[in-house]
C-alpha atoms as a PDB file:
ATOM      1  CA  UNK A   1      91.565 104.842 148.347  1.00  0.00           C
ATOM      2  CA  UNK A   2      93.907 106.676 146.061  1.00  0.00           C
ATOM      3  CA  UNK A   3      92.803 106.602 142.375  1.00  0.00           C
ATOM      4  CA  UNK A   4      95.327 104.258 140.189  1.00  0.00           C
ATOM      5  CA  UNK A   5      95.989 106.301 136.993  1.00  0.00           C
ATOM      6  CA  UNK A   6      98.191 103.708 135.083  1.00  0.00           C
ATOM      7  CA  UNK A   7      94.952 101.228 135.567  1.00  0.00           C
ATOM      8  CA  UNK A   8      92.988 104.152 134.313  1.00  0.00           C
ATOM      9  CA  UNK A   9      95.077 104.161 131.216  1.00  0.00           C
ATOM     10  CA  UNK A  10      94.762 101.246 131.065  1.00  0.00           C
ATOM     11  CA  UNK A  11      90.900 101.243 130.602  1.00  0.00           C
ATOM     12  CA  UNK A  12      91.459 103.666 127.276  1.00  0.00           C
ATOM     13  CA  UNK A  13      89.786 102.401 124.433  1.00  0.00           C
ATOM     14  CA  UNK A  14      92.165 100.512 122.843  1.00  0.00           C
ATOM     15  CA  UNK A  15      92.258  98.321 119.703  1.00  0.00           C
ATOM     16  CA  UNK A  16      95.395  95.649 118.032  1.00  0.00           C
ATOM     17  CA  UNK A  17      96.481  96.208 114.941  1.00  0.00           C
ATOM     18  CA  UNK A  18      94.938  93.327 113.869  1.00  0.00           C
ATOM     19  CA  UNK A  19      91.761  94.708 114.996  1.00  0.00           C
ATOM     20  CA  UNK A  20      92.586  97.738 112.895  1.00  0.00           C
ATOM     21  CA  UNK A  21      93.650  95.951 109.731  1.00  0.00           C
ATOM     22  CA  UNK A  22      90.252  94.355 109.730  1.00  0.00           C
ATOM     23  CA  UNK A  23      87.854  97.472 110.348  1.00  0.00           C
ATOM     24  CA  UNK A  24      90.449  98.854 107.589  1.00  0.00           C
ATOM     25  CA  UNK A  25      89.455  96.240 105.275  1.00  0.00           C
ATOM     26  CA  UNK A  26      85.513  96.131 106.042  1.00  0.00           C
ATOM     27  CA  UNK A  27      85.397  99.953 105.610  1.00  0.00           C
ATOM     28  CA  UNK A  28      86.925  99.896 102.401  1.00  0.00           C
ATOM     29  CA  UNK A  29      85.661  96.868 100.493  1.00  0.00           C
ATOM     30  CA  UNK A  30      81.732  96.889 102.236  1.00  0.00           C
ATOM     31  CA  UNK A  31      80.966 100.825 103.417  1.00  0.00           C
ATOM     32  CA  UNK A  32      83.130 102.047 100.402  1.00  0.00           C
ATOM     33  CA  UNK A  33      82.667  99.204  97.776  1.00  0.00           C
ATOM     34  CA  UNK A  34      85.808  99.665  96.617  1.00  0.00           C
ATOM     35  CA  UNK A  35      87.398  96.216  95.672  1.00  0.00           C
ATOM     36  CA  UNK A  36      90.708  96.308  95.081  1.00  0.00           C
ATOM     37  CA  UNK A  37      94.229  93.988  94.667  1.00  0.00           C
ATOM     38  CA  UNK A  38      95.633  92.797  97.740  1.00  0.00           C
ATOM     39  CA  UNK A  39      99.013  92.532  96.832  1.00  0.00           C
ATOM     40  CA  UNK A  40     102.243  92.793  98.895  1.00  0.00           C
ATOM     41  CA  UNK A  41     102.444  96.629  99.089  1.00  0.00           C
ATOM     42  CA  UNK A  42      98.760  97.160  99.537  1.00  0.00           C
ATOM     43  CA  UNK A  43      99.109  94.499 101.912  1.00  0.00           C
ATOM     44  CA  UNK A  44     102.289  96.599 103.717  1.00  0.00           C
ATOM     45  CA  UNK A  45     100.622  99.975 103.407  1.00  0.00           C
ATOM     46  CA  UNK A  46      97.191  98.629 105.322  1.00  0.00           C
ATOM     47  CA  UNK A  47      98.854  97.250 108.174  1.00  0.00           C
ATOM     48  CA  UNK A  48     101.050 100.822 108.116  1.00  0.00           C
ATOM     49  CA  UNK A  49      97.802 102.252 108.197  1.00  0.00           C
ATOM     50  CA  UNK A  50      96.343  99.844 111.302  1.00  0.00           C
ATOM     51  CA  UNK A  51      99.628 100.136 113.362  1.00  0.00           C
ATOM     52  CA  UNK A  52      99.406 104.421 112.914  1.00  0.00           C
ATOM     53  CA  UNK A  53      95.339 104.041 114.280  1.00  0.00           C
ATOM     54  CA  UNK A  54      96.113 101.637 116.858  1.00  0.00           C
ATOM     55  CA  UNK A  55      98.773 103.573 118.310  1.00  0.00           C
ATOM     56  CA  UNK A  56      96.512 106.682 117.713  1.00  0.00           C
ATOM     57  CA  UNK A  57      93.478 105.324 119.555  1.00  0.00           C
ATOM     58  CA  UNK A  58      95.764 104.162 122.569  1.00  0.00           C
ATOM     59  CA  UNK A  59      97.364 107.775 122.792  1.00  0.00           C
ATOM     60  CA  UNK A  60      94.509 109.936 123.192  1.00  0.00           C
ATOM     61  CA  UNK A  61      91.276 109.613 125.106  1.00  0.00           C
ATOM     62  CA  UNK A  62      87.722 109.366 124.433  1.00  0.00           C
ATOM     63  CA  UNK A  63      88.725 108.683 120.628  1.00  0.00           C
ATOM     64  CA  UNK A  64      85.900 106.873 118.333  1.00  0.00           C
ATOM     65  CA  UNK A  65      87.943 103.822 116.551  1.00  0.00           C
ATOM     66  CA  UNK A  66      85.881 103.790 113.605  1.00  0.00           C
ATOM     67  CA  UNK A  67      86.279 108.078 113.255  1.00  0.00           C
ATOM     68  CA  UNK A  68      90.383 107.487 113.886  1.00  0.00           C
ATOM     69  CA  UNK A  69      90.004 104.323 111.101  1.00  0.00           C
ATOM     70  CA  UNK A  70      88.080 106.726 108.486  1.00  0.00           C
ATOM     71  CA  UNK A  71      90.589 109.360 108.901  1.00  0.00           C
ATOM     72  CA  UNK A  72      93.670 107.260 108.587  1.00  0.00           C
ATOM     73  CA  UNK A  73      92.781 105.524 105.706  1.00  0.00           C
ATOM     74  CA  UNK A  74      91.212 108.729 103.613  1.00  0.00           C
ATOM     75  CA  UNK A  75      94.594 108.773 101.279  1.00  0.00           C
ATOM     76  CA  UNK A  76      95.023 105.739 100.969  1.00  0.00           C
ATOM     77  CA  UNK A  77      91.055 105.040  99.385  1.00  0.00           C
ATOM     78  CA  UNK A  78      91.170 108.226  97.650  1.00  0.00           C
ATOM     79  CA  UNK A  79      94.622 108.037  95.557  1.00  0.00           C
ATOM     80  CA  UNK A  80      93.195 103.734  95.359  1.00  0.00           C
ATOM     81  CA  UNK A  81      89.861 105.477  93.976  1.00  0.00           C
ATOM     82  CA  UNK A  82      92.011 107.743  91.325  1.00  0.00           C
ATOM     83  CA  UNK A  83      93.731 104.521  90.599  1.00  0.00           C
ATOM     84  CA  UNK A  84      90.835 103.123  89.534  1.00  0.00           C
ATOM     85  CA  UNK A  85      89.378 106.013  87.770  1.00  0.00           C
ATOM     86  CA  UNK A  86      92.371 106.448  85.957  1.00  0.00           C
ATOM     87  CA  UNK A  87      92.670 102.577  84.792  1.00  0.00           C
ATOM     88  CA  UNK A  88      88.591 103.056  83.577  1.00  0.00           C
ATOM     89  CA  UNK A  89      88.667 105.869  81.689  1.00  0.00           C
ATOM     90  CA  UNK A  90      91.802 104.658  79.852  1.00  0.00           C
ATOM     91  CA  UNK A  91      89.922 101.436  78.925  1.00  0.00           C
END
């Protein structure tokens, strides 16, 4: 029997944004303990940042979600980080 490569694909790791948004949020606020403002444009920016890995992990094979997640959201933590250093040391 002749393999079936669109079911193949369709065995990919694959995660929702939804999915994303939330190992977006637990990476950043528990593994990073950074707390931070959820406002509207954070708010815009992290589900941005879930669509991007979600459509990143369904694109390419024999990705690790949480690697794809870690990499995605690096600028976003670090310039949230500098926020935050910046708003400290002017206190």
């Amino acid at each position: 029997m002749p393999l079936n490569i669109s079911y193949l694909a369709s065995m990919r790791t694959r995660i929702s944004r939804d999915e994303a948004l939330s190992f977006i949020l637990t990476y950043i606020i528990v593994e990073k303990s950074t707390p931070f403002q959820l406002d509207q444009l954070n708010l815009f920016n992290l589900t941005n940042l879930a669509s991007a890995a979600a459509q990143k992990l369904s694109d390419e094979e024999g990705l690790i979600p949480h690697e794809v997640i870690e990499e995605v959201v690096a600028p976003f933590l670090s310039e949230l980080q500098s926020k935050q250093s910046t708003s400290q040391h002017s206190k």
